[in-house]
Protein backbone atom coordinates (compact mmCIF):
# COMPACT_ATOMS: atom_id res chain seq x y z
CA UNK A 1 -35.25 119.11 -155.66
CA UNK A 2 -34.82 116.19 -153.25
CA UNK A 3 -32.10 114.74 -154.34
CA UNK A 4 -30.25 118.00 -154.97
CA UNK A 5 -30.70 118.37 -151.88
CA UNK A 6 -29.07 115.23 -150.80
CA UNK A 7 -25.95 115.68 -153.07
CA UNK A 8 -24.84 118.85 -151.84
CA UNK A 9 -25.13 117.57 -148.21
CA UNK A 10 -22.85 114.12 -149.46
CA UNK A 11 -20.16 116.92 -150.91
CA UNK A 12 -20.21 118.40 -147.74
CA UNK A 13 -19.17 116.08 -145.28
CA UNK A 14 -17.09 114.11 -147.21
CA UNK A 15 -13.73 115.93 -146.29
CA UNK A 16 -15.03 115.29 -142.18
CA UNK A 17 -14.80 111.50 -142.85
CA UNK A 18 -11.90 111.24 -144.59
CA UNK A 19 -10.48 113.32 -141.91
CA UNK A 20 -11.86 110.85 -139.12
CA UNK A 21 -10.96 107.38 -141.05
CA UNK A 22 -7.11 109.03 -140.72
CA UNK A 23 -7.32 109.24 -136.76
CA UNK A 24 -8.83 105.98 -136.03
CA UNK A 25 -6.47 104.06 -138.05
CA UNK A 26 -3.78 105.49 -136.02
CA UNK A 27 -5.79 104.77 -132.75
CA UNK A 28 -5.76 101.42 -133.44
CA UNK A 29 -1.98 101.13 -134.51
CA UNK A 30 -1.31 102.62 -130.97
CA UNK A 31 -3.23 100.13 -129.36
CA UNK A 32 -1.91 97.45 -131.13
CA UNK A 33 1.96 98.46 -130.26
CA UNK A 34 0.51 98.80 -126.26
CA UNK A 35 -0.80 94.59 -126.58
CA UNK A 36 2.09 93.63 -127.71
CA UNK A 37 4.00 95.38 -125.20
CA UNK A 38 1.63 93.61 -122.57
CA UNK A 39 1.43 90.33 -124.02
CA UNK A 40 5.26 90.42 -124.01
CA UNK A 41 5.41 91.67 -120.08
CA UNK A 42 2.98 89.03 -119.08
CA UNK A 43 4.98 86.00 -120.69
CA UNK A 44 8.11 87.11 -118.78
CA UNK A 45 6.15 87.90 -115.49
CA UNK A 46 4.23 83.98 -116.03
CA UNK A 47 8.38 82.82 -116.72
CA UNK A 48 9.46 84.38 -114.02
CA UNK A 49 6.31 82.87 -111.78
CA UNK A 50 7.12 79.23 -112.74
CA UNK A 51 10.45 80.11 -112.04
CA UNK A 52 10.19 81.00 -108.63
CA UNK A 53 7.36 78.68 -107.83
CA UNK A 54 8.96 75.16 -106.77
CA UNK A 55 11.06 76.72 -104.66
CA UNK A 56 7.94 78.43 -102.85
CA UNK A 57 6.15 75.29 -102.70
CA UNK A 58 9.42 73.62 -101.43
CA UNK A 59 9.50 76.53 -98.66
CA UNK A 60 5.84 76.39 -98.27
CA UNK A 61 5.66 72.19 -97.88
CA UNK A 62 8.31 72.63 -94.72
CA UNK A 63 6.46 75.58 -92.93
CA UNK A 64 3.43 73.04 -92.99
CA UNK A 65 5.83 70.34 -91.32
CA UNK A 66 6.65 72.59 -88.75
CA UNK A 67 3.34 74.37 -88.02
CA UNK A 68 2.00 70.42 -87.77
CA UNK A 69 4.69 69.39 -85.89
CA UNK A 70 3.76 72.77 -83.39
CA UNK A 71 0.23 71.71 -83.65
CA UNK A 72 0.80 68.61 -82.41
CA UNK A 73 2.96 69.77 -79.49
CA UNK A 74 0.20 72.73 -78.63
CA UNK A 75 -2.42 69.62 -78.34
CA UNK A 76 -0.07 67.62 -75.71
CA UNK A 77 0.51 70.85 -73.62
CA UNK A 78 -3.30 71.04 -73.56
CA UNK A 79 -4.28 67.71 -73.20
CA UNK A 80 -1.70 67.34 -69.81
CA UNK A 81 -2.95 71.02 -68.98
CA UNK A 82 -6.72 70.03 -68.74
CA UNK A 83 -5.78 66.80 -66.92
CA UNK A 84 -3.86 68.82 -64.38
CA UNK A 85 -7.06 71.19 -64.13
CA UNK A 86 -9.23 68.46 -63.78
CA UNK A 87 -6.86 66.81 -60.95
CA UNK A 88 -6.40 70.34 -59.38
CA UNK A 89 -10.44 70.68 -59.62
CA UNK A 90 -10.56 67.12 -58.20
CA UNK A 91 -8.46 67.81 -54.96
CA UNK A 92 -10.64 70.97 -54.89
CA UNK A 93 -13.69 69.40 -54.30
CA UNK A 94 -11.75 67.02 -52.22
CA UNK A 95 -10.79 69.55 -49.60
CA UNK A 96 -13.87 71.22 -49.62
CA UNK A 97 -15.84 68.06 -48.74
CA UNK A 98 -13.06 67.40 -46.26
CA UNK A 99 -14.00 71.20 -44.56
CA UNK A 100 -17.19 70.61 -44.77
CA UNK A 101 -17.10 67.47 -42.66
CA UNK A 102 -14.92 68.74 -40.63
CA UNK A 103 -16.83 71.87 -40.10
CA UNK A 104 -19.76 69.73 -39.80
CA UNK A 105 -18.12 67.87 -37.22
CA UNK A 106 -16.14 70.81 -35.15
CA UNK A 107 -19.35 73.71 -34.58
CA UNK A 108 -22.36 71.33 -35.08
CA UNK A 109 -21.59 67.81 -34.37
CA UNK A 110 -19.35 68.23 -31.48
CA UNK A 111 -21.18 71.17 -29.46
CA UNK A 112 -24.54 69.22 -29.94
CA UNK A 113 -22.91 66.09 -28.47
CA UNK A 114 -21.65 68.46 -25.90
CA UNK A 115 -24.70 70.30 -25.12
CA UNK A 116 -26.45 67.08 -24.91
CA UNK A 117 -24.30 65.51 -22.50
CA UNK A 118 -24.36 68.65 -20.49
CA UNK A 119 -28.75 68.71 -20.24
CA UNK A 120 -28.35 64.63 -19.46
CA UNK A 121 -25.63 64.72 -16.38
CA UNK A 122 -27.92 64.57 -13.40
CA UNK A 123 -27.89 66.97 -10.35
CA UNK A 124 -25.34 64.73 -8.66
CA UNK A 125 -22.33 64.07 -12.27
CA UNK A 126 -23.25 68.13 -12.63
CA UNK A 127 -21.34 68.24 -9.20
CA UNK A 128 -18.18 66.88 -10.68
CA UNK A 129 -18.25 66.52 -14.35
CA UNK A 130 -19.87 69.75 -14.77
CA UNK A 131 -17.05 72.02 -13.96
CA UNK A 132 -15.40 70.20 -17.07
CA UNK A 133 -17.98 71.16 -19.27
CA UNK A 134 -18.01 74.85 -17.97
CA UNK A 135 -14.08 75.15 -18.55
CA UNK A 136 -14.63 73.95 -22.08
CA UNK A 137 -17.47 76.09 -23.15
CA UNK A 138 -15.05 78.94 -21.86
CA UNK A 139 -12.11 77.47 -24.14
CA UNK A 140 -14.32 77.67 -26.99
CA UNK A 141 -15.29 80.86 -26.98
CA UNK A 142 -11.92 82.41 -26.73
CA UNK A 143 -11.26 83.53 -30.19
CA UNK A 144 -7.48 82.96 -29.81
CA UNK A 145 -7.50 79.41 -29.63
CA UNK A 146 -6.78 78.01 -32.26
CA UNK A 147 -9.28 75.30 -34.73
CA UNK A 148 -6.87 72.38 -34.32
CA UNK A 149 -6.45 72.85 -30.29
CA UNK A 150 -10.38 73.37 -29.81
CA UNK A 151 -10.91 70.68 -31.79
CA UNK A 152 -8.07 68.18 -29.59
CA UNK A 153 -10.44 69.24 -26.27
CA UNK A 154 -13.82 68.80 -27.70
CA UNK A 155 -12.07 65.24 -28.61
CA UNK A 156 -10.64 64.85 -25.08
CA UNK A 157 -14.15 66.00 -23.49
CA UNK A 158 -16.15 63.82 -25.34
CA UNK A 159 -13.49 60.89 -24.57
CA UNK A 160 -13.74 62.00 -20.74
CA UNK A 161 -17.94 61.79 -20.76
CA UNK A 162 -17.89 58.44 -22.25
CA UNK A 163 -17.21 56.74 -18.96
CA UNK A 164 -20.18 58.77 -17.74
CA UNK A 165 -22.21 57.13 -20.00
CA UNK A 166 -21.47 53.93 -19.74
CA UNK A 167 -21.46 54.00 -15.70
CA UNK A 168 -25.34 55.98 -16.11
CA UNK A 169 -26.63 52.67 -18.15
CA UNK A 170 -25.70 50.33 -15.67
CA UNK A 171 -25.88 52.36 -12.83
CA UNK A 172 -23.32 53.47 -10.25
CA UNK A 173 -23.08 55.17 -6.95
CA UNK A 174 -20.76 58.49 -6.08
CA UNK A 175 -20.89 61.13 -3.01
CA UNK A 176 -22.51 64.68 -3.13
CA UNK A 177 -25.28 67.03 -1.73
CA UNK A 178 -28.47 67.57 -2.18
CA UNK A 179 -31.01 69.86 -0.42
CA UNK A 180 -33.66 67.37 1.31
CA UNK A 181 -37.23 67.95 2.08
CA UNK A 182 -36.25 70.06 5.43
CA UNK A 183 -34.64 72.86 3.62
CA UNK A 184 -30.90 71.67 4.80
CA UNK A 185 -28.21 70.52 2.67
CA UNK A 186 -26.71 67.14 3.91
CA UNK A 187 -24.19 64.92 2.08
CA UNK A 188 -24.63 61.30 1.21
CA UNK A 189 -24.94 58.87 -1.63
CA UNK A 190 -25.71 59.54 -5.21
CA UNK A 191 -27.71 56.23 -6.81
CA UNK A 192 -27.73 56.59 -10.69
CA UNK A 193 -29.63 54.21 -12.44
CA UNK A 194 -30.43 55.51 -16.21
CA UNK A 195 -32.30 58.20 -16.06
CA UNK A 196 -33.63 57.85 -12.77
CA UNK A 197 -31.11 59.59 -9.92
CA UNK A 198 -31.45 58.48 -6.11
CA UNK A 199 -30.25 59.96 -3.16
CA UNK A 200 -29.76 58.69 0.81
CA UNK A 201 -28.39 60.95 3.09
CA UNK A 202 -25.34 60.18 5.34
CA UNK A 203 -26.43 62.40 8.25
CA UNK A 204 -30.25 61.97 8.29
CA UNK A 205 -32.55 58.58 7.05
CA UNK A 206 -33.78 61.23 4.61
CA UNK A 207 -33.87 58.99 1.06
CA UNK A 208 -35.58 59.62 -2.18
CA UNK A 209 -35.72 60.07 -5.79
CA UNK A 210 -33.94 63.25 -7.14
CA UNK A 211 -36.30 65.83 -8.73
CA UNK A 212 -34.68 67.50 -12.43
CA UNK A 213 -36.99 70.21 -12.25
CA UNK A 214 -34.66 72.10 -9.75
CA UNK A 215 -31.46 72.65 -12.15
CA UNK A 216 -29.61 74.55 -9.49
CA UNK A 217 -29.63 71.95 -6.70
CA UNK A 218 -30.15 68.48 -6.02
CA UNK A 219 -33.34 68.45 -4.87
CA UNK A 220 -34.62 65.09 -3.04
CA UNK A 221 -38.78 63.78 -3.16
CA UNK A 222 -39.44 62.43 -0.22
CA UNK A 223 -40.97 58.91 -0.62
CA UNK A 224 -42.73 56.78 2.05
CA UNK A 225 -40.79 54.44 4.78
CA UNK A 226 -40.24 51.49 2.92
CA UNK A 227 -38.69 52.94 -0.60
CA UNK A 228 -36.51 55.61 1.57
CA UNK A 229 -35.27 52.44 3.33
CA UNK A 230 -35.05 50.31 -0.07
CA UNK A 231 -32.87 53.23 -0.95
CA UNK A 232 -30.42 53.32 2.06
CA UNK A 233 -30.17 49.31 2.04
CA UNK A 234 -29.39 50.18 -1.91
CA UNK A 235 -26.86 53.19 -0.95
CA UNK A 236 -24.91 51.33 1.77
CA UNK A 237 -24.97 47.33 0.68
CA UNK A 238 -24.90 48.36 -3.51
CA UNK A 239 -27.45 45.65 -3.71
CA UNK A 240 -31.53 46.05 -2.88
CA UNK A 241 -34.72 47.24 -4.47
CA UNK A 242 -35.41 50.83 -5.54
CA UNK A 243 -39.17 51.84 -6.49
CA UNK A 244 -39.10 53.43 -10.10
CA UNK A 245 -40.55 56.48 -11.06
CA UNK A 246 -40.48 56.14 -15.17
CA UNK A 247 -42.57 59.42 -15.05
CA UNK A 248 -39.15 61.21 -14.01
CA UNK A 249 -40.82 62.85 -11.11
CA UNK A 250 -43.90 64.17 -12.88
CA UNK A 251 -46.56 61.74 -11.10
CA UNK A 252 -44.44 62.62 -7.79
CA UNK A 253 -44.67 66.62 -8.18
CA UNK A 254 -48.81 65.94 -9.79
CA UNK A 255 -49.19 64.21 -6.35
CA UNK A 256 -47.98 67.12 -4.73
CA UNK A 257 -50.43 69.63 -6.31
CA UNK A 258 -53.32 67.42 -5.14
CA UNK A 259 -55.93 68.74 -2.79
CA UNK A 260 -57.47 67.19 0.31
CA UNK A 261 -61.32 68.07 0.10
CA UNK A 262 -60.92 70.57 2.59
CA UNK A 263 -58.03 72.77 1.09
CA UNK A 264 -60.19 72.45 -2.15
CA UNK A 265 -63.47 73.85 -0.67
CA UNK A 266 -60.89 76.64 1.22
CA UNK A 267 -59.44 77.74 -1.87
CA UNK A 268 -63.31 78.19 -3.46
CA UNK A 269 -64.16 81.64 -1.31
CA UNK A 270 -66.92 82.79 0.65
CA UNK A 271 -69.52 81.09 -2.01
CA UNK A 272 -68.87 77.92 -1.23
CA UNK A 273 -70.64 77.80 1.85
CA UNK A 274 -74.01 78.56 0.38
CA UNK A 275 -73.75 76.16 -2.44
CA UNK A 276 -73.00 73.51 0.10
CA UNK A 277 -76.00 74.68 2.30
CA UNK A 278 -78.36 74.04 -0.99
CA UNK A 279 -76.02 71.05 -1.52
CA UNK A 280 -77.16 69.49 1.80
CA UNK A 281 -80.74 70.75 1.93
CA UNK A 282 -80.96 68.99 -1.62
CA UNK A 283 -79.44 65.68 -0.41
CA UNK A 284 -81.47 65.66 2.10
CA UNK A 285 -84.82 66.18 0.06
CA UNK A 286 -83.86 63.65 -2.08
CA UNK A 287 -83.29 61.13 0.15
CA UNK A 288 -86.72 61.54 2.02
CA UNK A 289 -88.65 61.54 -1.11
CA UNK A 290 -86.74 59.20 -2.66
CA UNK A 291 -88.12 56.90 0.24
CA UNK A 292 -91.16 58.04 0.11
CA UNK A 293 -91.73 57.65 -3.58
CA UNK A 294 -89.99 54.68 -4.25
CA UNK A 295 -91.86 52.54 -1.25
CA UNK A 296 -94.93 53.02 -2.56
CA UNK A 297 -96.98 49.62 -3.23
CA UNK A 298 -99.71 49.13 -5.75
CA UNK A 299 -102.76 46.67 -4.93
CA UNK A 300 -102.88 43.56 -7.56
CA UNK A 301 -105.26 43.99 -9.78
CA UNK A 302 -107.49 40.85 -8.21
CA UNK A 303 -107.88 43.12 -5.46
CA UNK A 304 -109.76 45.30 -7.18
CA UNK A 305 -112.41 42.68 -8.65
CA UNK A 306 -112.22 41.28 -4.97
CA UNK A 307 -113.81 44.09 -3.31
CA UNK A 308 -116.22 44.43 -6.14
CA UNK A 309 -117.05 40.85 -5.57
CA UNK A 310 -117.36 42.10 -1.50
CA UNK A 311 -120.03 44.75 -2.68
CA UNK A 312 -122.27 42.82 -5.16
CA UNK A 313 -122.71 40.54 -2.20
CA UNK A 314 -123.74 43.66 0.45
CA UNK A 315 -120.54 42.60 2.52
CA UNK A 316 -118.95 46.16 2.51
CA UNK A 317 -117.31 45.98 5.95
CA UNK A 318 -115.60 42.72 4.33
CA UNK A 319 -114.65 45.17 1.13
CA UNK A 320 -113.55 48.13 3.65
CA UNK A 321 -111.34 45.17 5.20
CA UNK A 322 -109.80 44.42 2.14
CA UNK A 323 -108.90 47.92 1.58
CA UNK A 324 -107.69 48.79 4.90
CA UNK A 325 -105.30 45.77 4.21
CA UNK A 326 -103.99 47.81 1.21
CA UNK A 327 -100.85 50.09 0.94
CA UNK A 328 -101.44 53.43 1.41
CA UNK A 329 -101.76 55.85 -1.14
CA UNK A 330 -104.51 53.19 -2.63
CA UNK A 331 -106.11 52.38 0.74
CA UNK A 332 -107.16 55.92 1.27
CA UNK A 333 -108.35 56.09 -2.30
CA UNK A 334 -110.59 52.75 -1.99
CA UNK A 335 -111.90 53.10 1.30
CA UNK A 336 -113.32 56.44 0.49
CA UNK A 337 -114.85 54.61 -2.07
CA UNK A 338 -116.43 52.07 -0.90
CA UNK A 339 -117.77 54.07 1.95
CA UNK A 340 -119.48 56.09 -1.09
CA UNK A 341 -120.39 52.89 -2.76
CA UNK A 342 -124.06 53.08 -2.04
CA UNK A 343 -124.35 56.54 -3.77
CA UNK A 344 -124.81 57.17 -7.48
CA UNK A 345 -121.45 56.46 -10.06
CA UNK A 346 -120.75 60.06 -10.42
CA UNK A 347 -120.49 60.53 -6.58
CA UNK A 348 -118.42 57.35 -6.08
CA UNK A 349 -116.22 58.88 -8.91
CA UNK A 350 -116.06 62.74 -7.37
CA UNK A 351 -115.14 60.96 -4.05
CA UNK A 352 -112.35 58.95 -5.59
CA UNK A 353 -110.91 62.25 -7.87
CA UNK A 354 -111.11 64.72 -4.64
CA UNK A 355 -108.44 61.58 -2.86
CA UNK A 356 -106.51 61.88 -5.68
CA UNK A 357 -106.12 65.52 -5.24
CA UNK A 358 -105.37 65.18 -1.73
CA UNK A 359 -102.52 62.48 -2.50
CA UNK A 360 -101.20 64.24 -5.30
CA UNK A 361 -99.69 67.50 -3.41
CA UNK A 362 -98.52 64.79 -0.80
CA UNK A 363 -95.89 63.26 -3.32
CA UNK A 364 -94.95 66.30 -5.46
CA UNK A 365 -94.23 68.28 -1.72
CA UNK A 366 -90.38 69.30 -1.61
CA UNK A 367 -89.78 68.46 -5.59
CA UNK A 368 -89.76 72.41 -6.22
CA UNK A 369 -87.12 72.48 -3.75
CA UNK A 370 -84.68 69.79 -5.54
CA UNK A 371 -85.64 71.66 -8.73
CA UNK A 372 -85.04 75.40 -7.75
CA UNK A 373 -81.71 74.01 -5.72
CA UNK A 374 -80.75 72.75 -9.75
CA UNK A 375 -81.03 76.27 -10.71
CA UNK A 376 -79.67 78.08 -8.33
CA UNK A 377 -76.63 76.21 -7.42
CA UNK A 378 -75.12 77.27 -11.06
CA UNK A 379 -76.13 80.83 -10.11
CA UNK A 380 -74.22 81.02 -7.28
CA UNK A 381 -71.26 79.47 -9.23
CA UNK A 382 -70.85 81.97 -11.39
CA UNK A 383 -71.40 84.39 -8.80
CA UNK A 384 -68.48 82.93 -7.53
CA UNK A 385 -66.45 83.41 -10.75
CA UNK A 386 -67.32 86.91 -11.22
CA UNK A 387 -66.05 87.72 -7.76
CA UNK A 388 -63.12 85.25 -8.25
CA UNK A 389 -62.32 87.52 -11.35
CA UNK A 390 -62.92 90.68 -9.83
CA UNK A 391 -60.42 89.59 -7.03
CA UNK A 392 -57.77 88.61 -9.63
CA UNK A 393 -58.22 91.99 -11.36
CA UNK A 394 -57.32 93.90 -8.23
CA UNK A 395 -54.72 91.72 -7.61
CA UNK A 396 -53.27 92.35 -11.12
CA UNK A 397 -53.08 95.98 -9.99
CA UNK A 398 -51.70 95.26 -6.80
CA UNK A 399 -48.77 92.93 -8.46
CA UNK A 400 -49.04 93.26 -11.67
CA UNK A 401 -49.16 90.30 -14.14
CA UNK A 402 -45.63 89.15 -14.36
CA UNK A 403 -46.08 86.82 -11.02
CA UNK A 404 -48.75 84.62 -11.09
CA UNK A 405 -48.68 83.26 -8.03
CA UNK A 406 -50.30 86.20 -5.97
CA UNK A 407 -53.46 85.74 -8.67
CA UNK A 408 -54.32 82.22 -8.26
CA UNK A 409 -56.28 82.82 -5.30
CA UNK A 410 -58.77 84.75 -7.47
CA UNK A 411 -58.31 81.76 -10.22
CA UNK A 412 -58.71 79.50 -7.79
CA UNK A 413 -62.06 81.08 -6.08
CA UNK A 414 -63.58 81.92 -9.90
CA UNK A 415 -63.09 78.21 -11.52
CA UNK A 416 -63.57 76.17 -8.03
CA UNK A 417 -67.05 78.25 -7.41
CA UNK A 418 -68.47 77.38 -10.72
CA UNK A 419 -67.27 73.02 -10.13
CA UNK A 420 -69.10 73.04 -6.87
CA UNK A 421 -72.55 74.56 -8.06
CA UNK A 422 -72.24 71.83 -11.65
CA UNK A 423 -70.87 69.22 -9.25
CA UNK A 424 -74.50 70.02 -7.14
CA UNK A 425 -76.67 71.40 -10.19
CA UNK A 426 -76.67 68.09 -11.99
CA UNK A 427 -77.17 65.34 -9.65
CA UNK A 428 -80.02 67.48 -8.59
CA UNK A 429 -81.50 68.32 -11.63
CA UNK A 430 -81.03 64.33 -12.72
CA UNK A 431 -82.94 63.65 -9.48
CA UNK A 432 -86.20 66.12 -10.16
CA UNK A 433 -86.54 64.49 -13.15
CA UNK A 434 -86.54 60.99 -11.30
CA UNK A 435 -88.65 61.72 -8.56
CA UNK A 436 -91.17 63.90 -10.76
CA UNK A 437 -91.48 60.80 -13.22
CA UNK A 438 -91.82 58.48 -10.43
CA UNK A 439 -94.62 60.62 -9.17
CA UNK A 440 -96.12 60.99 -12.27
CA UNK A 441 -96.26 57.13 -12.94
CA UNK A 442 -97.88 56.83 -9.18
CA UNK A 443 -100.45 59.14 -9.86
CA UNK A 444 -101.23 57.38 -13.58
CA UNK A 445 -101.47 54.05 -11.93
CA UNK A 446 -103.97 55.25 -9.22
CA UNK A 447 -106.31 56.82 -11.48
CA UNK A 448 -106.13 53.67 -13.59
CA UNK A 449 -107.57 52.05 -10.21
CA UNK A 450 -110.35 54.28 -9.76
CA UNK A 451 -111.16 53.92 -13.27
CA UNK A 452 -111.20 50.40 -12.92
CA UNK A 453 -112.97 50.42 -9.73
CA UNK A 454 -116.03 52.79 -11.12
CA UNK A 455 -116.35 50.59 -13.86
CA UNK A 456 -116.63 47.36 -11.95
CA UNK A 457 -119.02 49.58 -9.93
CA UNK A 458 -120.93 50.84 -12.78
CA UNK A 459 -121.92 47.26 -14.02
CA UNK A 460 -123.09 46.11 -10.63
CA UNK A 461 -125.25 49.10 -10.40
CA UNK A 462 -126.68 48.04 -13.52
CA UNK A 463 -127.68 45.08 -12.94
């Protein structure tokens, strides 16, 4: 049944491939007839190629000729371009630096110059160089000069100053006015010696240094006889002596602030006078004890075993001698004793203690005074500031603080107060402590005598 099956289905499609075998062999004739058609296109396209192609390399060697030859002319017209940049970039930098040194030299070098020259001309070159300066600081600022002119008078300026110069270093001697010490002006002579500027009157013997701090006027410092007449011998013979101030008038106008003692204790107030009250009072007091204190003697010690000796032997108007002879406070210590000597120790001892006592007020008397003097003296100073400030403060109201001349009164009165009672409160509180040592070494070395004496009298008793 199978393979009937399989023959029937055989004798059916065999007219469908016998059919099919017909077209593909016809295909492949059609294909065939198409390659050869290509194959004989593409050997006359490769003859026509190799035709054509020395003719193309011919063209195409000489273009390469000419675009090297072009090269080569493009890298020459670059090379001398970038040379010319660099030389252009080179005078660039050149005239740049050039403006900058000259712009260095025109608004900073030049005016400073200028503007130094102007702050170093004394009162007396101000009178005649000056001017120059003042028309060329107006020149400057007039914005229609031009850079080249300015430039041609800051040359000519600083070519007119340099004879200045040279004449200031070695000194040299022109005319002018200056205002002297009596408020007048009066011409004379001009002495210019470095830094240091002179003047001698013509009308008046008036002569002295020149002070800079006046930078309107000349203003003349009086000196004494001789260097006013050092400086007219100087201003009329060109030869002399002149006295040099290398302070440039600073120790002259310090001099001039100075106080005598009496302006100093005026400018202090009302609370001065109290602080020199406890000023004296403590001078005083120190001086007298100081005397007192300080001349007190001590017996030698043999003295002591002398009068002993003097009582074992029942000579006590010979031991009362020997004590008489002694410096007081120790004779009034030892004679009591020894006109106790016949009584018991303890009695001797009492005796001896109750002097002591009686001495011992007698050298401290009049210390409290130096000591409460020490305290209060400070007190009083700063009383005096307070009211010192309290006066500046209604000042301040009165002129307000711009001007501080009306408020050194009250300055004055608040710092000078407060000097005075230090300048008294130390020495006087240095001195208390002195005199109170001095006391208390006085009083150590007399007890050490009694005790000493009532000893020695101890062992005679006991025997």
């Amino acid at each position: 049944m199978k393979y009937l099956r399989r023959i029937t289905l055989i004798a059916l499609l065999c007219p469908l491939l016998t059919a099919h075998a017909v077209s593909i062999e016809q295909v492949a004739q059609a294909r065939e007839a198409k390659l050869e058609a290509s194959l004989q296109d593409l050997r006359q396209l490769r003859e026509t190629i190799h035709n054509e192609r020395l003719p193309l390399a011919q063209k195409l060697q000489s273009l390469d000729a000419q675009v090297s030859e072009l090269e080569s002319e493009v890298a020459k017209v670059q090379g001398l371009k970038d040379n010319q940049d660099l030389e252009l970039s080179s005078l660039r930098e050149k005239v740049q630096h050039r403006q900058r040194s000259i712009d260095y030299i025109t608004r900073t070098l030049i005016p400073s110059h200028i503007a130094d020259i102007d702050a170093s001309l004394s009162m007396g070159q101000r009178q005649h160089f000056g001017e120059q300066i003042r028309s060329y600081n107006l020149e400057i600022e007039n914005i229609n000069t031009a850079e080249l002119e300015k430039l041609q008078q800051s040359l000519a300026l600083i070519k007119a100053s340099l004879p200045e110069l040279n004449e200031a270093l070695g000194g040299h001697a022109y005319a002018g006015k200056a205002l002297t010490p009596s408020s007048t002006f009066e011409t004379g002579t001009f002495l210019e010696v470095g830094p240091l500027l002179y003047f001698a009157s013509d009308q008046t013997p008036t002569a002295g240094l020149v002070s800079s701090s006046n930078h309107n006027n000349a203003e003349v410092l009086p000196l004494d006889k001789r260097q006013s007449s050092d400086i007219q011998a100087v201003a009329n013979n060109k030869v002399g002596t002149l006295a040099m101030d290398y302070t440039h008038g600073a120790a002259l106008a310090i001099e001039a602030t100075k106080d005598s003692i009496q302006e100093h204790l005026v400018k202090g107030g009302i609370w001065v006078y109290p602080i020199l009250a406890f000023a004296f009072i403590a001078t005083i007091v120190s001086i007298y004890k100081g005397i007192q204190i300080m001349t007190i003697r001590h017996p030698q010690p043999l003295v002591i075993h002398d009068i002993i000796a003097k009582l074992r032997a029942n000579k006590q108007d010979e031991a009362l001698a020997i004590a008489e002879a002694q410096p007081q406070p120790a004779r009034q210590i030892l004679s009591a004793a020894i006109e106790h000597s016949n009584e018991s120790v303890e009695m001797v001892e009492e005796v001896m203690y109750e002097a002591m006592l009686t001495i011992h007020p007698k050298l401290e008397r009049f210390l409290n005074l130096i000591a409460v003097t020490a305290a209060a003296a400070p007190l009083l100073g700063l009383l005096g500031t307070v009211t010192g400030i309290i006066k500046t403060f209604r000042l301040m109201t009165v002129f307000g603080a711009g001007d501080p001349a009306p408020l050194i009164s009250g300055i004055s009165e608040a710092l000078i107060t407060t000097e005075l009672g230090l300048i008294l409160a130390i020495p006087a509180l240095v001195m208390h402590a002195l005199l109170s040592r001095k006391v208390t070494g006085t009083m150590a070395h007399l007890e050490k005598m009694s005790v000493t004496f009532v000893n020695g009298l101890s062992r005679q008793k006991i025997k």
